[in-house]
PDB file of N, CA and C in Angstrom:
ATOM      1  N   UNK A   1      31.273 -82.411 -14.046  1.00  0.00           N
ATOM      2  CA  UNK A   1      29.864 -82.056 -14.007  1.00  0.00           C
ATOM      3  C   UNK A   1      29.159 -82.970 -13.017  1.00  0.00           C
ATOM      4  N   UNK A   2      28.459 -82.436 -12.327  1.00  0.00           N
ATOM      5  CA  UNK A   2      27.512 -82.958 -11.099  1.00  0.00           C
ATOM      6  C   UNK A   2      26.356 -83.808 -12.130  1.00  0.00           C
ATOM      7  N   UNK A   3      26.356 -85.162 -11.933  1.00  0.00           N
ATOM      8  CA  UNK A   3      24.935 -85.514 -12.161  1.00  0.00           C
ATOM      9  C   UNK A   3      23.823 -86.181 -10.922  1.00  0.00           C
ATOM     10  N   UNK A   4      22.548 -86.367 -11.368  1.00  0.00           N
ATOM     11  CA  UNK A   4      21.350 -86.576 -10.780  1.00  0.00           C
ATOM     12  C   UNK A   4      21.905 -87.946 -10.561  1.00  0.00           C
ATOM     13  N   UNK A   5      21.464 -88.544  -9.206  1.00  0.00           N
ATOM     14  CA  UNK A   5      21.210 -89.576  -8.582  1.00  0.00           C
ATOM     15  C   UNK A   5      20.024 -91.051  -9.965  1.00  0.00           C
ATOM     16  N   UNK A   6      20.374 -91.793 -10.510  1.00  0.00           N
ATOM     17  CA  UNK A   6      19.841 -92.392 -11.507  1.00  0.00           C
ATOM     18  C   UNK A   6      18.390 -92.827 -10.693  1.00  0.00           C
ATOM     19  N   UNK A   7      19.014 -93.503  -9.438  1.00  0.00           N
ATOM     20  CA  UNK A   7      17.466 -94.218  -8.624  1.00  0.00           C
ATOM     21  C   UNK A   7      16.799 -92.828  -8.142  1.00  0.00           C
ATOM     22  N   UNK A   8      17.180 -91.562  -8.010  1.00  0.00           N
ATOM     23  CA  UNK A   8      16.843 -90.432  -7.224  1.00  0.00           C
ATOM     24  C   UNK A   8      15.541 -90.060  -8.097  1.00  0.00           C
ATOM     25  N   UNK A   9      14.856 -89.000  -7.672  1.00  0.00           N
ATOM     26  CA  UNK A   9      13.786 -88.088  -7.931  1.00  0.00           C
ATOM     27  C   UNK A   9      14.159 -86.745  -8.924  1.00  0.00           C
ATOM     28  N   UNK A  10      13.581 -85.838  -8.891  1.00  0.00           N
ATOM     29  CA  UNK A  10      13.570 -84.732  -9.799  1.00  0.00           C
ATOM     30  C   UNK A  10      14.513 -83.541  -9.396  1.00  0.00           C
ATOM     31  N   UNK A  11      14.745 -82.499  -9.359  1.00  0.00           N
ATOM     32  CA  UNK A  11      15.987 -81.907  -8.796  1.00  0.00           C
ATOM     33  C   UNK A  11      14.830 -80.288  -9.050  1.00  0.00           C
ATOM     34  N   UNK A  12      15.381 -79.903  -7.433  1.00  0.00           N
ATOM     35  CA  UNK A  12      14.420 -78.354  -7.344  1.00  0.00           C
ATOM     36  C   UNK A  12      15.975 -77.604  -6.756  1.00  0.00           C
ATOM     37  N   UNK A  13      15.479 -76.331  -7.414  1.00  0.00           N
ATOM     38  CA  UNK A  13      15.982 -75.157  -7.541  1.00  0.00           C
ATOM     39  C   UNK A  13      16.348 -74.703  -6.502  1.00  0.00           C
ATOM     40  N   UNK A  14      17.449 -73.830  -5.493  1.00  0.00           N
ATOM     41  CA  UNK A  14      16.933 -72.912  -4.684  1.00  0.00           C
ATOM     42  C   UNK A  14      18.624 -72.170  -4.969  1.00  0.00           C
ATOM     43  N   UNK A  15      18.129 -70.495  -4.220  1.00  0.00           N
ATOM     44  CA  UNK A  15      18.926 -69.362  -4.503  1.00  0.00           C
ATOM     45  C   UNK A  15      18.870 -68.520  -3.101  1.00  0.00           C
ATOM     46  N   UNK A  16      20.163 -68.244  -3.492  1.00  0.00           N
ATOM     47  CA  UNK A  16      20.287 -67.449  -1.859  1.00  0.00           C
ATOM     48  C   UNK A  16      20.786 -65.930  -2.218  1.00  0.00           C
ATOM     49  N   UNK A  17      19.669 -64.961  -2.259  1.00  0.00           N
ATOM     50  CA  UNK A  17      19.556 -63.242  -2.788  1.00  0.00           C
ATOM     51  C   UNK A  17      20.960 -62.861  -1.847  1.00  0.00           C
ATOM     52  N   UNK A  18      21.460 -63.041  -0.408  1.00  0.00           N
ATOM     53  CA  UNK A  18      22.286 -62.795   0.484  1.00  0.00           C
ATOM     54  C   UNK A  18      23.683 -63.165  -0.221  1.00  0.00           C
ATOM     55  N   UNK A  19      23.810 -63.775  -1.070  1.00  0.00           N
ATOM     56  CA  UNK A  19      25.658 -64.146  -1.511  1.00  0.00           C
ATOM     57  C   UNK A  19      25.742 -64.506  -3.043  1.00  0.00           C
ATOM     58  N   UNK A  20      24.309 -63.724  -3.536  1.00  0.00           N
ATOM     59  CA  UNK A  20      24.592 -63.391  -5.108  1.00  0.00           C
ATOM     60  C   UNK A  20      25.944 -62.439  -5.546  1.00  0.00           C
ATOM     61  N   UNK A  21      26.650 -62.618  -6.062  1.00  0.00           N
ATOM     62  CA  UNK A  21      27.061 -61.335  -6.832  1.00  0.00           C
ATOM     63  C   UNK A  21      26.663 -61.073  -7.787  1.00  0.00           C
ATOM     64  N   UNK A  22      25.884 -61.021  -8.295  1.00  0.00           N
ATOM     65  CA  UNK A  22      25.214 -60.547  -9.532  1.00  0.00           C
ATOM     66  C   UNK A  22      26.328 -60.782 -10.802  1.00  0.00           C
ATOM     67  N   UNK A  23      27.158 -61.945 -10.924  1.00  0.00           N
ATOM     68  CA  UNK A  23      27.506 -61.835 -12.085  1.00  0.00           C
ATOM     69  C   UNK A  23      26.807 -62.694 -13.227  1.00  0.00           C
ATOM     70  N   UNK A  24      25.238 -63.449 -13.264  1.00  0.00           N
ATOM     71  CA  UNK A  24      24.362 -63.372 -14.473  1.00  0.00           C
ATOM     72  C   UNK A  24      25.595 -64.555 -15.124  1.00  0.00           C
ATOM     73  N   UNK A  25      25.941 -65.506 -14.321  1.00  0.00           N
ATOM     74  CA  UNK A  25      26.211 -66.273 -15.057  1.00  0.00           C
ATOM     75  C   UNK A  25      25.343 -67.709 -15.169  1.00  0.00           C
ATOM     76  N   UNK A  26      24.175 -67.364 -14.405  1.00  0.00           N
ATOM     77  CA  UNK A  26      23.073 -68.271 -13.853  1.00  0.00           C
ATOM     78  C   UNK A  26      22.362 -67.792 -15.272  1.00  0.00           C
ATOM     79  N   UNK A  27      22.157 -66.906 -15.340  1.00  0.00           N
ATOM     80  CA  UNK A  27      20.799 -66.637 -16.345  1.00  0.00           C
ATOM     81  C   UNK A  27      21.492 -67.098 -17.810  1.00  0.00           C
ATOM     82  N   UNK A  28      22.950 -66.802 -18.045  1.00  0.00           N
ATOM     83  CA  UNK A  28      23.394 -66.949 -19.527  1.00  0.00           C
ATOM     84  C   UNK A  28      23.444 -68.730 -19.720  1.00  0.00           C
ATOM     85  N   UNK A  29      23.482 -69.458 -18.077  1.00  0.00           N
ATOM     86  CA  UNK A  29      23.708 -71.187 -18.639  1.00  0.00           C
ATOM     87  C   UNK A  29      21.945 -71.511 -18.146  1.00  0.00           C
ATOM     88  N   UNK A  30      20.877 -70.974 -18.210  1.00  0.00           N
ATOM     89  CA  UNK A  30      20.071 -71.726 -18.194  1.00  0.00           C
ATOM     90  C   UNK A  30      19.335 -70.442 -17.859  1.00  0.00           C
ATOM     91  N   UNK A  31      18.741 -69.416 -18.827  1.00  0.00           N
ATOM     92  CA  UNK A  31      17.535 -68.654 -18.936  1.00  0.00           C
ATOM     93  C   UNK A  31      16.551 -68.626 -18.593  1.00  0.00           C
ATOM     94  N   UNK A  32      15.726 -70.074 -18.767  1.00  0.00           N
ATOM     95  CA  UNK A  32      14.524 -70.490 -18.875  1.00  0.00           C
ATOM     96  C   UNK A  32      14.208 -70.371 -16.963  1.00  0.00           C
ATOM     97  N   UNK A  33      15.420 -70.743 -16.513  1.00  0.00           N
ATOM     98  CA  UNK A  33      15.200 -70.949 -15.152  1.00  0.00           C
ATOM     99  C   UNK A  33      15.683 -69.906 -14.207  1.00  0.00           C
ATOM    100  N   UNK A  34      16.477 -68.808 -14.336  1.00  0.00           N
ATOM    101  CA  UNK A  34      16.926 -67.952 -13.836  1.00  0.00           C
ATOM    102  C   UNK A  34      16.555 -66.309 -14.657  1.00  0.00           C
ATOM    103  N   UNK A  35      16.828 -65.278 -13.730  1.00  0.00           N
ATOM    104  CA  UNK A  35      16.564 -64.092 -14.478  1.00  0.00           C
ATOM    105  C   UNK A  35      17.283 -62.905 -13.090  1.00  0.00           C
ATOM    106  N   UNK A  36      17.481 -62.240 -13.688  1.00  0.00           N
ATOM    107  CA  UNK A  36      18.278 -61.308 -12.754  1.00  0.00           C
ATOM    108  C   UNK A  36      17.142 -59.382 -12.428  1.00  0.00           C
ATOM    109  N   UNK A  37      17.075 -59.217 -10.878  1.00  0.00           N
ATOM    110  CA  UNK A  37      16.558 -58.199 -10.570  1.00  0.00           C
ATOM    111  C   UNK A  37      17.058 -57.097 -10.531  1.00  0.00           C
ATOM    112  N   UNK A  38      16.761 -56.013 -10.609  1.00  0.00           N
ATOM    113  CA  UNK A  38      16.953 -54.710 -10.865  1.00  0.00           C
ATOM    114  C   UNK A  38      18.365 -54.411  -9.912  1.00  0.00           C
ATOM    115  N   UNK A  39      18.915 -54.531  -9.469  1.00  0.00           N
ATOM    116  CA  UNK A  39      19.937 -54.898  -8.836  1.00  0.00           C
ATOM    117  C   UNK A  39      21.157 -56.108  -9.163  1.00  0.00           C
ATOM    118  N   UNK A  40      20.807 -56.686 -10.245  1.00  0.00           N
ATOM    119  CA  UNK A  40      21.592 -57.351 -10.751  1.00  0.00           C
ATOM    120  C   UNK A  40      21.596 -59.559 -10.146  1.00  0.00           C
ATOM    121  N   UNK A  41      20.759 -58.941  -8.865  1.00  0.00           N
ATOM    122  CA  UNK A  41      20.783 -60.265  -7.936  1.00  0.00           C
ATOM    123  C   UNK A  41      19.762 -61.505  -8.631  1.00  0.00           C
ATOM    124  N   UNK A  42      19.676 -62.703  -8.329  1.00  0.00           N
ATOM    125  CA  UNK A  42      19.397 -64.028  -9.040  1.00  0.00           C
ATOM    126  C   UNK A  42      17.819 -63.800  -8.602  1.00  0.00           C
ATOM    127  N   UNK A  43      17.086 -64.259  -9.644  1.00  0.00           N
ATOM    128  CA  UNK A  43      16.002 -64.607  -9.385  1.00  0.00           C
ATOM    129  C   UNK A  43      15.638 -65.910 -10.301  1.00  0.00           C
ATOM    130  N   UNK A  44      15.513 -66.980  -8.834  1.00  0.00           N
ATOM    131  CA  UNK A  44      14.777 -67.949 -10.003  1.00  0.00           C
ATOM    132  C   UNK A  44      13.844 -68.132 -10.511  1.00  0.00           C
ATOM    133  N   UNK A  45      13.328 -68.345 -11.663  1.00  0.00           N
ATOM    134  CA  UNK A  45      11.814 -68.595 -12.278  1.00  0.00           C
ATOM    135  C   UNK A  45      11.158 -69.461 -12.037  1.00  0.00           C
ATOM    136  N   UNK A  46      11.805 -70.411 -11.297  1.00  0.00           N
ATOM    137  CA  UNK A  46      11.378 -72.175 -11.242  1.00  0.00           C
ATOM    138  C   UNK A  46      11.969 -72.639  -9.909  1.00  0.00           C
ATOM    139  N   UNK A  47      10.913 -73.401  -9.140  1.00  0.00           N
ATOM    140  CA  UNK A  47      11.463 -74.197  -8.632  1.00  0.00           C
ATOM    141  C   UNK A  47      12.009 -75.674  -8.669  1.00  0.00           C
ATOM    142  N   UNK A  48      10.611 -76.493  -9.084  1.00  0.00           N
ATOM    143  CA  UNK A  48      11.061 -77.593  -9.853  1.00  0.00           C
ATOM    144  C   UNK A  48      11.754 -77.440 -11.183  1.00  0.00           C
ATOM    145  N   UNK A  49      12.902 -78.130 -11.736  1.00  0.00           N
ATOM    146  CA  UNK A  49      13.829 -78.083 -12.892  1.00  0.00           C
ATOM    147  C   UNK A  49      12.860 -79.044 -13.888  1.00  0.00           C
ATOM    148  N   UNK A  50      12.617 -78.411 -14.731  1.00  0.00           N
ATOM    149  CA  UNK A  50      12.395 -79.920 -15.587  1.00  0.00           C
ATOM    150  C   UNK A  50      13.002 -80.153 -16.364  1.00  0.00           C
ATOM    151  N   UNK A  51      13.326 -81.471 -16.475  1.00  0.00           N
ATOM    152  CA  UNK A  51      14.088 -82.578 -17.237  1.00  0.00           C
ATOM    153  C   UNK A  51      14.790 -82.298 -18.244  1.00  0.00           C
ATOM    154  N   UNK A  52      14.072 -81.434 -18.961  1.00  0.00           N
ATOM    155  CA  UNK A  52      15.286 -81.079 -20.173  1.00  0.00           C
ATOM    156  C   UNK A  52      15.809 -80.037 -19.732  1.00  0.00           C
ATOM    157  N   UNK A  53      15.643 -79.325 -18.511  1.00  0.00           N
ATOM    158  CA  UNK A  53      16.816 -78.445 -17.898  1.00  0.00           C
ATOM    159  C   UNK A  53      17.768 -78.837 -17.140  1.00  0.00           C
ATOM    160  N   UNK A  54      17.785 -79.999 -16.833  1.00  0.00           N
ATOM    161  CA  UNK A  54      18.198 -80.250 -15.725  1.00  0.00           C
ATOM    162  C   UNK A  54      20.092 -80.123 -15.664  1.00  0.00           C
ATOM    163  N   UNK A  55      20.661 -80.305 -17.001  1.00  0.00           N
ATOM    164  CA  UNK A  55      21.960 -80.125 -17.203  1.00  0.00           C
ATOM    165  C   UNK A  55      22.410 -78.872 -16.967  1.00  0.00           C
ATOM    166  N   UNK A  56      21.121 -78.182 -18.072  1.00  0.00           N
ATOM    167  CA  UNK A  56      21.666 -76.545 -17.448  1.00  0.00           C
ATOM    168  C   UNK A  56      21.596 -75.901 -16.023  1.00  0.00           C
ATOM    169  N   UNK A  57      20.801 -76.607 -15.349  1.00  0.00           N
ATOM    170  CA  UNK A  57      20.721 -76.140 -13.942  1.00  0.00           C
ATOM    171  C   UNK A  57      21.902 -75.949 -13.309  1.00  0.00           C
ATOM    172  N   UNK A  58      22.347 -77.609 -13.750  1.00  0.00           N
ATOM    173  CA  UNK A  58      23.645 -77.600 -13.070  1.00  0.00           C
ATOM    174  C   UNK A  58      24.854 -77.393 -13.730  1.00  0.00           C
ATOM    175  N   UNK A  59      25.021 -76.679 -14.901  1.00  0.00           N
ATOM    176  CA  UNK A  59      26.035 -75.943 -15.460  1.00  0.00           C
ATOM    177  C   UNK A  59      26.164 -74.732 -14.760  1.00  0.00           C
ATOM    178  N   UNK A  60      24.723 -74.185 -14.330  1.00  0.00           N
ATOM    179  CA  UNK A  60      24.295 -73.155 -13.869  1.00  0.00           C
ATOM    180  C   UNK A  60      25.272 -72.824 -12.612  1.00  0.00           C
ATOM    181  N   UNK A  61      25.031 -73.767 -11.886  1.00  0.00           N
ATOM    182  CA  UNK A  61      25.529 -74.405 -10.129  1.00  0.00           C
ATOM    183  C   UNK A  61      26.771 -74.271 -10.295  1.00  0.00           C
ATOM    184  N   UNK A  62      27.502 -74.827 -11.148  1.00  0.00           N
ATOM    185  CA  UNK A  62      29.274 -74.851 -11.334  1.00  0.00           C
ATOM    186  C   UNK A  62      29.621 -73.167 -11.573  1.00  0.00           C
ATOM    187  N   UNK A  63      28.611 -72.978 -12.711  1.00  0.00           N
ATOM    188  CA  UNK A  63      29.188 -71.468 -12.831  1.00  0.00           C
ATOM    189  C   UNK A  63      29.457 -70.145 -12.304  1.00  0.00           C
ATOM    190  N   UNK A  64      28.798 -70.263 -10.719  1.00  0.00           N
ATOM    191  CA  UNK A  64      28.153 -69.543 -10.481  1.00  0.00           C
ATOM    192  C   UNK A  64      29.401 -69.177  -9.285  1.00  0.00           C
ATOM    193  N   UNK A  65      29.934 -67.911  -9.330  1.00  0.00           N
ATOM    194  CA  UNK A  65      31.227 -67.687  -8.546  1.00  0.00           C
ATOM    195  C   UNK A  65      31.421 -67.730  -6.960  1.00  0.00           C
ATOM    196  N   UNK A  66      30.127 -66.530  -6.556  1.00  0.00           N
ATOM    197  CA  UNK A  66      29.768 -67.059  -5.937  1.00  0.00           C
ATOM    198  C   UNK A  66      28.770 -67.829  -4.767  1.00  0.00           C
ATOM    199  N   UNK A  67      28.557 -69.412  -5.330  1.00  0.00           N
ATOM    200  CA  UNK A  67      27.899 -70.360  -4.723  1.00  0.00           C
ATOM    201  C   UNK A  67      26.594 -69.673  -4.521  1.00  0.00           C
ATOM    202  N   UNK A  68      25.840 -68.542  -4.646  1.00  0.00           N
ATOM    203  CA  UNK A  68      24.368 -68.554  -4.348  1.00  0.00           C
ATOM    204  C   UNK A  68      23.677 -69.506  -5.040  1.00  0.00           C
ATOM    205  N   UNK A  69      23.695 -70.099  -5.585  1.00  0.00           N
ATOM    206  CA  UNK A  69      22.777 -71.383  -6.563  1.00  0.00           C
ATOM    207  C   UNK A  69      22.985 -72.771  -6.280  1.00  0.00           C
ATOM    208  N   UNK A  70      21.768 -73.353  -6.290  1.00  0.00           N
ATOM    209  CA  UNK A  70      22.533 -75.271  -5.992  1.00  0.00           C
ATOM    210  C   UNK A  70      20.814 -75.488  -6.046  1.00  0.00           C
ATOM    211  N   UNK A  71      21.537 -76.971  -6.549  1.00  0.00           N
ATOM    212  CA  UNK A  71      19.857 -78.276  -6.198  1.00  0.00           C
ATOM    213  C   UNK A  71      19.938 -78.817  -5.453  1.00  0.00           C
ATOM    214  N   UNK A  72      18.747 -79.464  -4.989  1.00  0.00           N
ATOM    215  CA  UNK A  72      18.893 -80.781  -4.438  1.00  0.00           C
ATOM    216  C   UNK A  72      17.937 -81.228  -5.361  1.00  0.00           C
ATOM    217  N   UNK A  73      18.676 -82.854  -4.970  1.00  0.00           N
ATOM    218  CA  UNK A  73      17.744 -84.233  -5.580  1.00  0.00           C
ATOM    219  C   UNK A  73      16.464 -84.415  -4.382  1.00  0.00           C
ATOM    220  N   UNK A  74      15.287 -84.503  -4.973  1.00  0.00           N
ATOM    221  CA  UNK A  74      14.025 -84.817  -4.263  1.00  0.00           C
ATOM    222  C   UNK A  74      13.976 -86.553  -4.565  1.00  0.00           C
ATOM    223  N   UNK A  75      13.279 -87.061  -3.319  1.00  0.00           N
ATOM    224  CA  UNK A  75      12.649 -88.334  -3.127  1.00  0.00           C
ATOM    225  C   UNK A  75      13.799 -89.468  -4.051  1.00  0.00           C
ATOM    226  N   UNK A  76      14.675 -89.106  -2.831  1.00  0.00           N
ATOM    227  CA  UNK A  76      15.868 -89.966  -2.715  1.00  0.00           C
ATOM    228  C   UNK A  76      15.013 -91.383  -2.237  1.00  0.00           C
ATOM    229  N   UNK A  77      15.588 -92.663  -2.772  1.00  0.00           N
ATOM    230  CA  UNK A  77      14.778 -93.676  -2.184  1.00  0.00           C
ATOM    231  C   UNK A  77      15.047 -94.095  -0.529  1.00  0.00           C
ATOM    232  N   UNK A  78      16.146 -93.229  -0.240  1.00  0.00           N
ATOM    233  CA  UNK A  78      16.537 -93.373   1.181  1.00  0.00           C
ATOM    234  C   UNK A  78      15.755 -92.214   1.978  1.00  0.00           C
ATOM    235  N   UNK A  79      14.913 -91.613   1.210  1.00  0.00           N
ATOM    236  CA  UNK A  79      13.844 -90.395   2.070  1.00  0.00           C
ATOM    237  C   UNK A  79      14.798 -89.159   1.804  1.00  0.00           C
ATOM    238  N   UNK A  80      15.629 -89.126   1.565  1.00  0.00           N
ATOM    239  CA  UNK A  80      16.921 -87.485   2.450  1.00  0.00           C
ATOM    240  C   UNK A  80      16.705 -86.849   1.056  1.00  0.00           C
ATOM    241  N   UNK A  81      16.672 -85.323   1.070  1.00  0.00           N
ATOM    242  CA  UNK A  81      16.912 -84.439   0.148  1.00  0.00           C
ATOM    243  C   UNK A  81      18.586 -84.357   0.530  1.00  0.00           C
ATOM    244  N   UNK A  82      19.237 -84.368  -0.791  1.00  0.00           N
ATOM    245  CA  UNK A  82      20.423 -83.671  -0.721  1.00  0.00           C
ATOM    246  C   UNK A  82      20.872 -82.659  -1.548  1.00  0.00           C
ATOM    247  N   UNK A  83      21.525 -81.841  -0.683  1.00  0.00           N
ATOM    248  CA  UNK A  83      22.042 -80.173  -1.763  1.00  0.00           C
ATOM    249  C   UNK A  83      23.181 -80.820  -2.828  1.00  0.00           C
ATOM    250  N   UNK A  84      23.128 -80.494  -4.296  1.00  0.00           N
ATOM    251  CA  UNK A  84      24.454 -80.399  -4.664  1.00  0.00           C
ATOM    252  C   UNK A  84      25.319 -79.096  -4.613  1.00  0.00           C
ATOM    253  N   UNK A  85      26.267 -79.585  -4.130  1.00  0.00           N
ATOM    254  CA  UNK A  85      27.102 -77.988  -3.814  1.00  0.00           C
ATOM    255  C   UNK A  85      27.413 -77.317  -5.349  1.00  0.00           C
ATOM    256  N   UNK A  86      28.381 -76.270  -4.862  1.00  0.00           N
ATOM    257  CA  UNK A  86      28.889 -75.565  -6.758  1.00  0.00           C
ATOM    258  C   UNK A  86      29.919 -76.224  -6.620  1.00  0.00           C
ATOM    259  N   UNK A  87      30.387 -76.340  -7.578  1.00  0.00           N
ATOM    260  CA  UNK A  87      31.166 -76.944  -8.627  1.00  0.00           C
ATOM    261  C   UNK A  87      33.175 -76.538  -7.737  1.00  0.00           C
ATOM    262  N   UNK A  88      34.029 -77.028  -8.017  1.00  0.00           N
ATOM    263  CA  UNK A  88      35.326 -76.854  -7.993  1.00  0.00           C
ATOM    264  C   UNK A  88      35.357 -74.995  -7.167  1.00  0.00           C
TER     265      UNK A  88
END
C-alpha cells in the first residue's frame, strides 16, 4: 500500500475519462469520492481527499486495472507535487 509523505501536504484526486475501463472498482473502494457515468467511465466527486479518505483513495489507485486514477501529494516541503502511480 502506497502511503502519504508524513512531512508532505494533503493528497488531491485526479482521473483520466481517456483509459477508464469502467470496471467501478474506484467507486466500490472509496464511494464517497468516486461515482461512475452513464457509460460506466470514473467520475470523481472530489478533488481534495480528505483525511479520513485518504486510505481509500489509495486502495482506490491500486485497484484500479486500468491506471486511470492516482494522487498526488500537495505542498511537498521541497515545493514538487508528486503523482502516486497504481499499484503493482
Amino acid at each position: 500500500m502506497v502511503t502519504t509523505d508524513p512531512e508532505g501536504g494533503g493528497l488531491v484526486l485526479h482521473a483520466d475519462t481517456d483509459v477508464c475501463a469502467g470496471a467501478g472498482q474506484c467507486v466500490r473502494a472509496a464511494p464517497e469520492l468516486f461515482d461512475q457515468d452513464d457509460d460506466g467511465l470514473v467520475v470523481p466527486l472530489a478533488t481534495e481527499i480528505p483525511p479520513a479518505s485518504s486510505a481509500r483513495a489509495l486502495e482506490a489507485v491500486d485497484l484500479c486495472p486500468s491506471g486511470a486514477i492516482g494522487v498526488r501529494v500537495l505542498s511537498r516541503p521541497d515545493g514538487r507535487e508528486n503523482r502516486i502511480p497504481p499499484g503493482p
